[in-house]
PDB file of N, CA and C in Angstrom:
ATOM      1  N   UNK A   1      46.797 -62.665   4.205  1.00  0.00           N
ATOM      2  CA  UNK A   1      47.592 -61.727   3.449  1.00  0.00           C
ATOM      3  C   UNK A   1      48.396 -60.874   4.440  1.00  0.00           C
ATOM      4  N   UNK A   2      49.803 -61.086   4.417  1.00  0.00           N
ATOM      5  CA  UNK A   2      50.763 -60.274   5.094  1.00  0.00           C
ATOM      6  C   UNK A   2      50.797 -58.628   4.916  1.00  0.00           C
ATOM      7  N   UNK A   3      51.038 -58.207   5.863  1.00  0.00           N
ATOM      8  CA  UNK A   3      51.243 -56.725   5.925  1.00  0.00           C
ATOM      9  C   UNK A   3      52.834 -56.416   6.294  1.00  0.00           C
ATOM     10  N   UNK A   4      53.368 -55.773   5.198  1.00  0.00           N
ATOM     11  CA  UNK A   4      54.600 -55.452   5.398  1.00  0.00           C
ATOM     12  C   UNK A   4      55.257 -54.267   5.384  1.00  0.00           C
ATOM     13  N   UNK A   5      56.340 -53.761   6.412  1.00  0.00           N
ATOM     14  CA  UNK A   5      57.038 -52.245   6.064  1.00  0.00           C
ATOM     15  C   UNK A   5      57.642 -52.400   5.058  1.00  0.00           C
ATOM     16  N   UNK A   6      57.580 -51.209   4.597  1.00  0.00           N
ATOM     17  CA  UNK A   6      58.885 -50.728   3.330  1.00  0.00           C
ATOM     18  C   UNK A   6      59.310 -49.410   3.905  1.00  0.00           C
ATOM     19  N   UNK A   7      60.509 -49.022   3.030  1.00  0.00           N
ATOM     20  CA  UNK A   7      61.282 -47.861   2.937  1.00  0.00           C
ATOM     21  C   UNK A   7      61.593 -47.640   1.925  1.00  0.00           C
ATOM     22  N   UNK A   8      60.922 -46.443   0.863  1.00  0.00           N
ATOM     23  CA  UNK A   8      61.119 -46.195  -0.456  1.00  0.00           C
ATOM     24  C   UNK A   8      62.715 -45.673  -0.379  1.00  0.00           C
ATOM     25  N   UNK A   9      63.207 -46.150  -1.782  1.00  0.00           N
ATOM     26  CA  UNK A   9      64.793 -45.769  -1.877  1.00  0.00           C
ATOM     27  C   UNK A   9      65.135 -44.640  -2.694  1.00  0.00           C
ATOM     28  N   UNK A  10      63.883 -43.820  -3.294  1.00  0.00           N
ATOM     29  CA  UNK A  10      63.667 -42.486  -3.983  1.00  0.00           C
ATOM     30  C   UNK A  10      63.282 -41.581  -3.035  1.00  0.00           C
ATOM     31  N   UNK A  11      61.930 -42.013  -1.776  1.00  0.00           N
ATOM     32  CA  UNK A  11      61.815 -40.459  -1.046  1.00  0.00           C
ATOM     33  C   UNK A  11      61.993 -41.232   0.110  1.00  0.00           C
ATOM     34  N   UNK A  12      62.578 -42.090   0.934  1.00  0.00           N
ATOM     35  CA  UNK A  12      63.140 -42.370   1.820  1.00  0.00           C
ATOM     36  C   UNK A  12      62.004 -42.604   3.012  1.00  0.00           C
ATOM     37  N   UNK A  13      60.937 -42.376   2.659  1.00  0.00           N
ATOM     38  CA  UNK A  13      59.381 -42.438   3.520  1.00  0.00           C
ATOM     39  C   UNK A  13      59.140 -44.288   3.449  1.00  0.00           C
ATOM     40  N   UNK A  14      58.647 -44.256   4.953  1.00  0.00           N
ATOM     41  CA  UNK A  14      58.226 -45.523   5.257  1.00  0.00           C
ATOM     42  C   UNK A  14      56.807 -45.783   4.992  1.00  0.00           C
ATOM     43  N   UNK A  15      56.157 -47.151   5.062  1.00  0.00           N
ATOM     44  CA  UNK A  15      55.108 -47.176   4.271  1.00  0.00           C
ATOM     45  C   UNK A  15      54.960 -48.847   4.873  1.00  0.00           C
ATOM     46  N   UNK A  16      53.606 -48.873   5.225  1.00  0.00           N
ATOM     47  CA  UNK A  16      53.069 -50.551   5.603  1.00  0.00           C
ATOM     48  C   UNK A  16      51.896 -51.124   3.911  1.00  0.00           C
ATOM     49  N   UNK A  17      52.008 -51.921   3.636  1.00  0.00           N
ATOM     50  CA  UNK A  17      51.394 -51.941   2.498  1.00  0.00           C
ATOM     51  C   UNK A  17      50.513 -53.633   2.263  1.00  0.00           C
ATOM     52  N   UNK A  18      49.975 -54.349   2.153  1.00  0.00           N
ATOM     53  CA  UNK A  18      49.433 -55.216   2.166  1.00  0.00           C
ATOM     54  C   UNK A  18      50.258 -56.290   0.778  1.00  0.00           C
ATOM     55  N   UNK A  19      50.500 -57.038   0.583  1.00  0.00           N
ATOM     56  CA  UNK A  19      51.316 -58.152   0.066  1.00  0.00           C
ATOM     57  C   UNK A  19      50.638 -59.296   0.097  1.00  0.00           C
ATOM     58  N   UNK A  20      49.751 -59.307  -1.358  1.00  0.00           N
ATOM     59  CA  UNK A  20      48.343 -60.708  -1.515  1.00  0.00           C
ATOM     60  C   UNK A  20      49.223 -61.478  -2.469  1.00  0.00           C
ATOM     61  N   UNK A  21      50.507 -61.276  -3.022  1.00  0.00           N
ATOM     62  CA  UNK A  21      51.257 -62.646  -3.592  1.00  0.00           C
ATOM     63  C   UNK A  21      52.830 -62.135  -3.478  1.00  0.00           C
ATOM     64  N   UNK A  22      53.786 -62.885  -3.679  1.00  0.00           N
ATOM     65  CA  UNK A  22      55.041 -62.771  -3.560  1.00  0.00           C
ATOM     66  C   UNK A  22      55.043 -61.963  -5.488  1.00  0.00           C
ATOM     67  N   UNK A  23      54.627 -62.241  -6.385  1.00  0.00           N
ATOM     68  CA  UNK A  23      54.819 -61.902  -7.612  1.00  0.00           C
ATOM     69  C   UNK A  23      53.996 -60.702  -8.081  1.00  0.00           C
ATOM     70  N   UNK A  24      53.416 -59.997  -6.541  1.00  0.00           N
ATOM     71  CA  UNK A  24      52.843 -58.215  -6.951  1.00  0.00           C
ATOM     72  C   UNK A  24      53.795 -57.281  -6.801  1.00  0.00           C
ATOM     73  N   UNK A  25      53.560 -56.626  -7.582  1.00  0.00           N
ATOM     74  CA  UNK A  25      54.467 -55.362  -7.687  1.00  0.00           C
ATOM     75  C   UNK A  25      54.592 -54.376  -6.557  1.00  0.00           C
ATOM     76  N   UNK A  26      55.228 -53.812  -5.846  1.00  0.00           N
ATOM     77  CA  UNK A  26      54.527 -52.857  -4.841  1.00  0.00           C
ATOM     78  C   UNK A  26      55.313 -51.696  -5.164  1.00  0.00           C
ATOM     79  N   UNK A  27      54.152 -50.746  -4.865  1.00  0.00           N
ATOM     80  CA  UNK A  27      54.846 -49.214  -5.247  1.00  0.00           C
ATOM     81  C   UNK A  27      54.961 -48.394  -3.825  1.00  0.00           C
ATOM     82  N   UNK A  28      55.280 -47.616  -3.904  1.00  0.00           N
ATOM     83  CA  UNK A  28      55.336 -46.197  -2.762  1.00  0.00           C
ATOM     84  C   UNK A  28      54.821 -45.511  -2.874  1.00  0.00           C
ATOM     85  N   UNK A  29      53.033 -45.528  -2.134  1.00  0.00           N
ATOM     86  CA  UNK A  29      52.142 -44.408  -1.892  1.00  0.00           C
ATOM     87  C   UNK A  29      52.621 -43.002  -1.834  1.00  0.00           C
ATOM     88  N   UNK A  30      53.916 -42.473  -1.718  1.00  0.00           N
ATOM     89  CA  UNK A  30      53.941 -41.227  -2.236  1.00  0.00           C
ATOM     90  C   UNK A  30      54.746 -40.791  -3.017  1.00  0.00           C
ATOM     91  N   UNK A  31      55.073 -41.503  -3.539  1.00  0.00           N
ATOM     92  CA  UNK A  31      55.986 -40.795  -4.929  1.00  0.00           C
ATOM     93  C   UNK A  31      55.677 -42.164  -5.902  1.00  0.00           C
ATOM     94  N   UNK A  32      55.213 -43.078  -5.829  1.00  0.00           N
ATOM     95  CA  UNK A  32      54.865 -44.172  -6.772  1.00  0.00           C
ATOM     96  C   UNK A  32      56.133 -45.008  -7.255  1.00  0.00           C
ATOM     97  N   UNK A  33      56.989 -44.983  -6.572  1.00  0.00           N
ATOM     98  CA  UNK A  33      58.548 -45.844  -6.967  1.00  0.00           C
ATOM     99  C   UNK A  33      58.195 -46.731  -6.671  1.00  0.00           C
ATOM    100  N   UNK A  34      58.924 -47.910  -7.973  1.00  0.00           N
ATOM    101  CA  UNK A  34      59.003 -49.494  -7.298  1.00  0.00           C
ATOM    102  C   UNK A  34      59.999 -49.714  -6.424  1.00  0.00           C
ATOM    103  N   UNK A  35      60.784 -48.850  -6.138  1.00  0.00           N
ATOM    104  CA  UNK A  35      62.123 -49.107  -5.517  1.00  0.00           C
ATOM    105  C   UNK A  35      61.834 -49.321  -4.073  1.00  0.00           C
ATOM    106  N   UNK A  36      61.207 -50.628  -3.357  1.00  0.00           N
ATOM    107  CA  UNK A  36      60.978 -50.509  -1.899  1.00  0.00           C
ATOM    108  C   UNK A  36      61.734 -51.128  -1.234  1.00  0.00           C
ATOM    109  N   UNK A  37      62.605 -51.388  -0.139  1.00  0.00           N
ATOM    110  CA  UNK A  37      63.253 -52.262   0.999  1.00  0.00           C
ATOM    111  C   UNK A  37      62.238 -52.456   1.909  1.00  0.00           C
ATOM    112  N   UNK A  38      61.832 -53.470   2.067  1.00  0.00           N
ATOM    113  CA  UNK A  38      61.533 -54.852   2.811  1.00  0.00           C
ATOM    114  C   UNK A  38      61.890 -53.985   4.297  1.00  0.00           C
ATOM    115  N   UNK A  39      61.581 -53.920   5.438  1.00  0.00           N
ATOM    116  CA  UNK A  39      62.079 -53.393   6.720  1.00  0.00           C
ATOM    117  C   UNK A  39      61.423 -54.717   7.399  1.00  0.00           C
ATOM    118  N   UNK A  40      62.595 -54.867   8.377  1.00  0.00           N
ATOM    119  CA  UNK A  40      62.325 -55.795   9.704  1.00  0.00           C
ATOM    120  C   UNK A  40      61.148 -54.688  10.799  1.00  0.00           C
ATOM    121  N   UNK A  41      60.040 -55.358  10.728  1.00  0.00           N
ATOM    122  CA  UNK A  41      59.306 -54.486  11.342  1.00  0.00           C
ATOM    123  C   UNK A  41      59.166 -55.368  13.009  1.00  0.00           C
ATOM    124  N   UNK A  42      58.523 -54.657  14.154  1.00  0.00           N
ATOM    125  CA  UNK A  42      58.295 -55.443  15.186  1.00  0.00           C
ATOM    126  C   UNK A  42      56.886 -55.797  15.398  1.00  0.00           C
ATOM    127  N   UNK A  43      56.455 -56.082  16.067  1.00  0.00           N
ATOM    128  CA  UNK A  43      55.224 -56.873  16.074  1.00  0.00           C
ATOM    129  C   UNK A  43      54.357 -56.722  17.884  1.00  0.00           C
ATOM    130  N   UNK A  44      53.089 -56.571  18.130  1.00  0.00           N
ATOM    131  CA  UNK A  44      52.667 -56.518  18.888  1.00  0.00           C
ATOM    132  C   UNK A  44      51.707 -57.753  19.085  1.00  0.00           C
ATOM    133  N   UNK A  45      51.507 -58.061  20.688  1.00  0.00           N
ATOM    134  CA  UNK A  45      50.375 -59.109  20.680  1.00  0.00           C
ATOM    135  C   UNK A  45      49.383 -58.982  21.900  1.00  0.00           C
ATOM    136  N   UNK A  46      48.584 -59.839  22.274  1.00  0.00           N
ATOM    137  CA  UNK A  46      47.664 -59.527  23.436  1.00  0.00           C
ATOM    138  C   UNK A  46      47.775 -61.153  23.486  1.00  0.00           C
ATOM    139  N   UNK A  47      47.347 -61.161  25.039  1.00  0.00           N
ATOM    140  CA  UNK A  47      47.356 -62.364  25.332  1.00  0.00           C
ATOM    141  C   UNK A  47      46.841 -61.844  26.627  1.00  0.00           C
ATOM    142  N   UNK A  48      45.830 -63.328  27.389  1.00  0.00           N
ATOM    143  CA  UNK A  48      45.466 -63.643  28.438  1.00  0.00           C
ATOM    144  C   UNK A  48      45.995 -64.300  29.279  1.00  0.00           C
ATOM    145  N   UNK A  49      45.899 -63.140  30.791  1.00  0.00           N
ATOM    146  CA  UNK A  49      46.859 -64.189  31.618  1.00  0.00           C
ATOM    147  C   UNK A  49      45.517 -64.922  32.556  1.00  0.00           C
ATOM    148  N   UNK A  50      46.324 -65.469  34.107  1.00  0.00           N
ATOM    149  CA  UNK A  50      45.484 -66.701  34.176  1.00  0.00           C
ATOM    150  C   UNK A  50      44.392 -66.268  34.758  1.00  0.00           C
ATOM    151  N   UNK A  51      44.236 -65.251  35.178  1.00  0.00           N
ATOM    152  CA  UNK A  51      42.824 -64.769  35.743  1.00  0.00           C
ATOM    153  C   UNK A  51      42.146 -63.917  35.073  1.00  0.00           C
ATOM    154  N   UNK A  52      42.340 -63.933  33.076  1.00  0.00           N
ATOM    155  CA  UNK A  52      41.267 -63.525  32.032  1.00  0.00           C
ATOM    156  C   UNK A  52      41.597 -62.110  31.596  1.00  0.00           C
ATOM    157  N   UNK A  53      42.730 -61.700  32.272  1.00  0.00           N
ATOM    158  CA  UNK A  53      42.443 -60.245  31.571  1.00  0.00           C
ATOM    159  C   UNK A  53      43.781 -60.329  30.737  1.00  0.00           C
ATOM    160  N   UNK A  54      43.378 -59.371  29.693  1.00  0.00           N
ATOM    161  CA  UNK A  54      44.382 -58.981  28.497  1.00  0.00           C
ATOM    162  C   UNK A  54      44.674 -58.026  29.109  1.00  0.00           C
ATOM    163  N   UNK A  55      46.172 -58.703  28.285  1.00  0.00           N
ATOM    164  CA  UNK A  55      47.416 -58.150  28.408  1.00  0.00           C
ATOM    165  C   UNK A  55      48.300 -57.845  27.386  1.00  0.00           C
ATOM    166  N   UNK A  56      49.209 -56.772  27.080  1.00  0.00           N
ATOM    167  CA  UNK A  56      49.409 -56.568  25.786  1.00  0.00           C
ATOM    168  C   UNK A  56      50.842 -56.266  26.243  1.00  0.00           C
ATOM    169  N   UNK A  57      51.848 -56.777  24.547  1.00  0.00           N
ATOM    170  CA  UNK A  57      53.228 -56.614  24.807  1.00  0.00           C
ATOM    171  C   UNK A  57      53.419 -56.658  22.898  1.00  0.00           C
ATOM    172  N   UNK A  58      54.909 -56.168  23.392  1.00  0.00           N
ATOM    173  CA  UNK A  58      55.928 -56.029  22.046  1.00  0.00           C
ATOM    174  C   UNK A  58      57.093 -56.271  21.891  1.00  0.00           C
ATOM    175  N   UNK A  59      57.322 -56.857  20.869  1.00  0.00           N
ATOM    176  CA  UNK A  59      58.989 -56.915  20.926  1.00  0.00           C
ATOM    177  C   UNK A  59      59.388 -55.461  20.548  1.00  0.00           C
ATOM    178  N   UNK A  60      59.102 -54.321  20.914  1.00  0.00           N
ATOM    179  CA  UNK A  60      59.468 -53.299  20.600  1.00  0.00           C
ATOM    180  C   UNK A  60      59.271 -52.022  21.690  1.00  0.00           C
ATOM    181  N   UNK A  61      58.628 -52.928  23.003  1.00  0.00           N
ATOM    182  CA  UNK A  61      58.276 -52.471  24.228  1.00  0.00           C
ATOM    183  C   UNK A  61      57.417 -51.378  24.006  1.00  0.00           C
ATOM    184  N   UNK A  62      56.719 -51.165  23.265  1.00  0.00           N
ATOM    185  CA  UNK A  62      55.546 -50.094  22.949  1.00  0.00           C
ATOM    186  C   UNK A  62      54.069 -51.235  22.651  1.00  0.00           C
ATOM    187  N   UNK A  63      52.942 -50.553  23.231  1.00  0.00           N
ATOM    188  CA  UNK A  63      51.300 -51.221  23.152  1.00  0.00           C
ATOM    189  C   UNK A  63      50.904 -51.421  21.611  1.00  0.00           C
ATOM    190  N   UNK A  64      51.803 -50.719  20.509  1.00  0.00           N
ATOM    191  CA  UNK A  64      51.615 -51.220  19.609  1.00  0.00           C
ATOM    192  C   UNK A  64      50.684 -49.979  18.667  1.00  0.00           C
ATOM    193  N   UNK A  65      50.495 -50.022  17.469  1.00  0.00           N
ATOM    194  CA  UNK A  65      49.353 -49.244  16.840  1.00  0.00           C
ATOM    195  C   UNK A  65      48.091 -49.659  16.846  1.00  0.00           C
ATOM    196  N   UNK A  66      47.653 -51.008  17.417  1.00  0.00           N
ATOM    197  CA  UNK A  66      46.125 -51.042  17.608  1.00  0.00           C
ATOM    198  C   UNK A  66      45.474 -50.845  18.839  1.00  0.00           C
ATOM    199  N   UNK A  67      46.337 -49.946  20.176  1.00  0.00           N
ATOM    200  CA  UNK A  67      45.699 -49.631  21.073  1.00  0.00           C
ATOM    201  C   UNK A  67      44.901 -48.253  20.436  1.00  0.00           C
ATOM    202  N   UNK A  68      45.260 -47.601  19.167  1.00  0.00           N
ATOM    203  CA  UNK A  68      44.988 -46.009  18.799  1.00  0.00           C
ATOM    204  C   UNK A  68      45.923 -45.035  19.126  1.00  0.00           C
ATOM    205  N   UNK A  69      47.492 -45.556  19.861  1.00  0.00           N
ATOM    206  CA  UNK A  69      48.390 -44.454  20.253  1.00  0.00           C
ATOM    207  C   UNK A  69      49.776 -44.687  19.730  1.00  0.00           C
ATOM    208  N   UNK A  70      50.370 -43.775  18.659  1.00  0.00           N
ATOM    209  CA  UNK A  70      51.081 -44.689  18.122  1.00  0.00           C
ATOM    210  C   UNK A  70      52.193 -43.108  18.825  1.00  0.00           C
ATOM    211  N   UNK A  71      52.044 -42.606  19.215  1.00  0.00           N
ATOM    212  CA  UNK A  71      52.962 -41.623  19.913  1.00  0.00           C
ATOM    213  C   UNK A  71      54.267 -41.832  20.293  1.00  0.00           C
ATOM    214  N   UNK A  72      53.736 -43.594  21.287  1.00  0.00           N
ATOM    215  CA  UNK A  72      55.071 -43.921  22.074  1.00  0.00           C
ATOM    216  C   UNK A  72      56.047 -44.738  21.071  1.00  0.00           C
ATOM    217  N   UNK A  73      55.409 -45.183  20.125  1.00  0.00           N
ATOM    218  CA  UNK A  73      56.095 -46.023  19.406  1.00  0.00           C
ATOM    219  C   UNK A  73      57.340 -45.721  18.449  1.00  0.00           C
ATOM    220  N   UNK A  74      58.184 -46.281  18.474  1.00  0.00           N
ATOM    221  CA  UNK A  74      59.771 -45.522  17.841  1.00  0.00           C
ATOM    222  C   UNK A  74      59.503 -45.867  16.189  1.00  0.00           C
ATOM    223  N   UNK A  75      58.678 -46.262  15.614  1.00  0.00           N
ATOM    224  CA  UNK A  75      58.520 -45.978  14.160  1.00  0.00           C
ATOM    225  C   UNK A  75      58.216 -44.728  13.577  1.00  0.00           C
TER     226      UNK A  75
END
């Protein structure tokens, strides 16, 4: 089950929301509008290089929200 951004088009607040079929409704956790846009979000990953240690990158050049620091991140 995909996790996707939105951007409500009533209070303009962004919002990640979980998406278990193409034919669910999704609302906006704070004002409850169906009115959401779809956002191109970026994506983080970890990967091992050749001598075992993780390593982490983004197409958005930030560690991402599952290091716990979402400070640096431009969302």
């Amino acid at each position: 089950m995909p996790i996707y951004e939105f951007e409500c088009a009533q209070c303009k607040k962004k919002c990640e929301l979980l998406v278990r079929s193409s034919a669910e409704q999704c609302v906006c956790p704070h004002c409850e509008s169906s009115k959401l846009k779809k956002l191109i979000s970026s994506f983080a990953f970890t990967s091992r290089d050749g001598s075992g240690n993780v390593t982490a990158s983004s197409a958005a050049g930030c560690s991402g929200c599952a290091g716990g620091d979402c400070s640096r991140c431009s969302h």
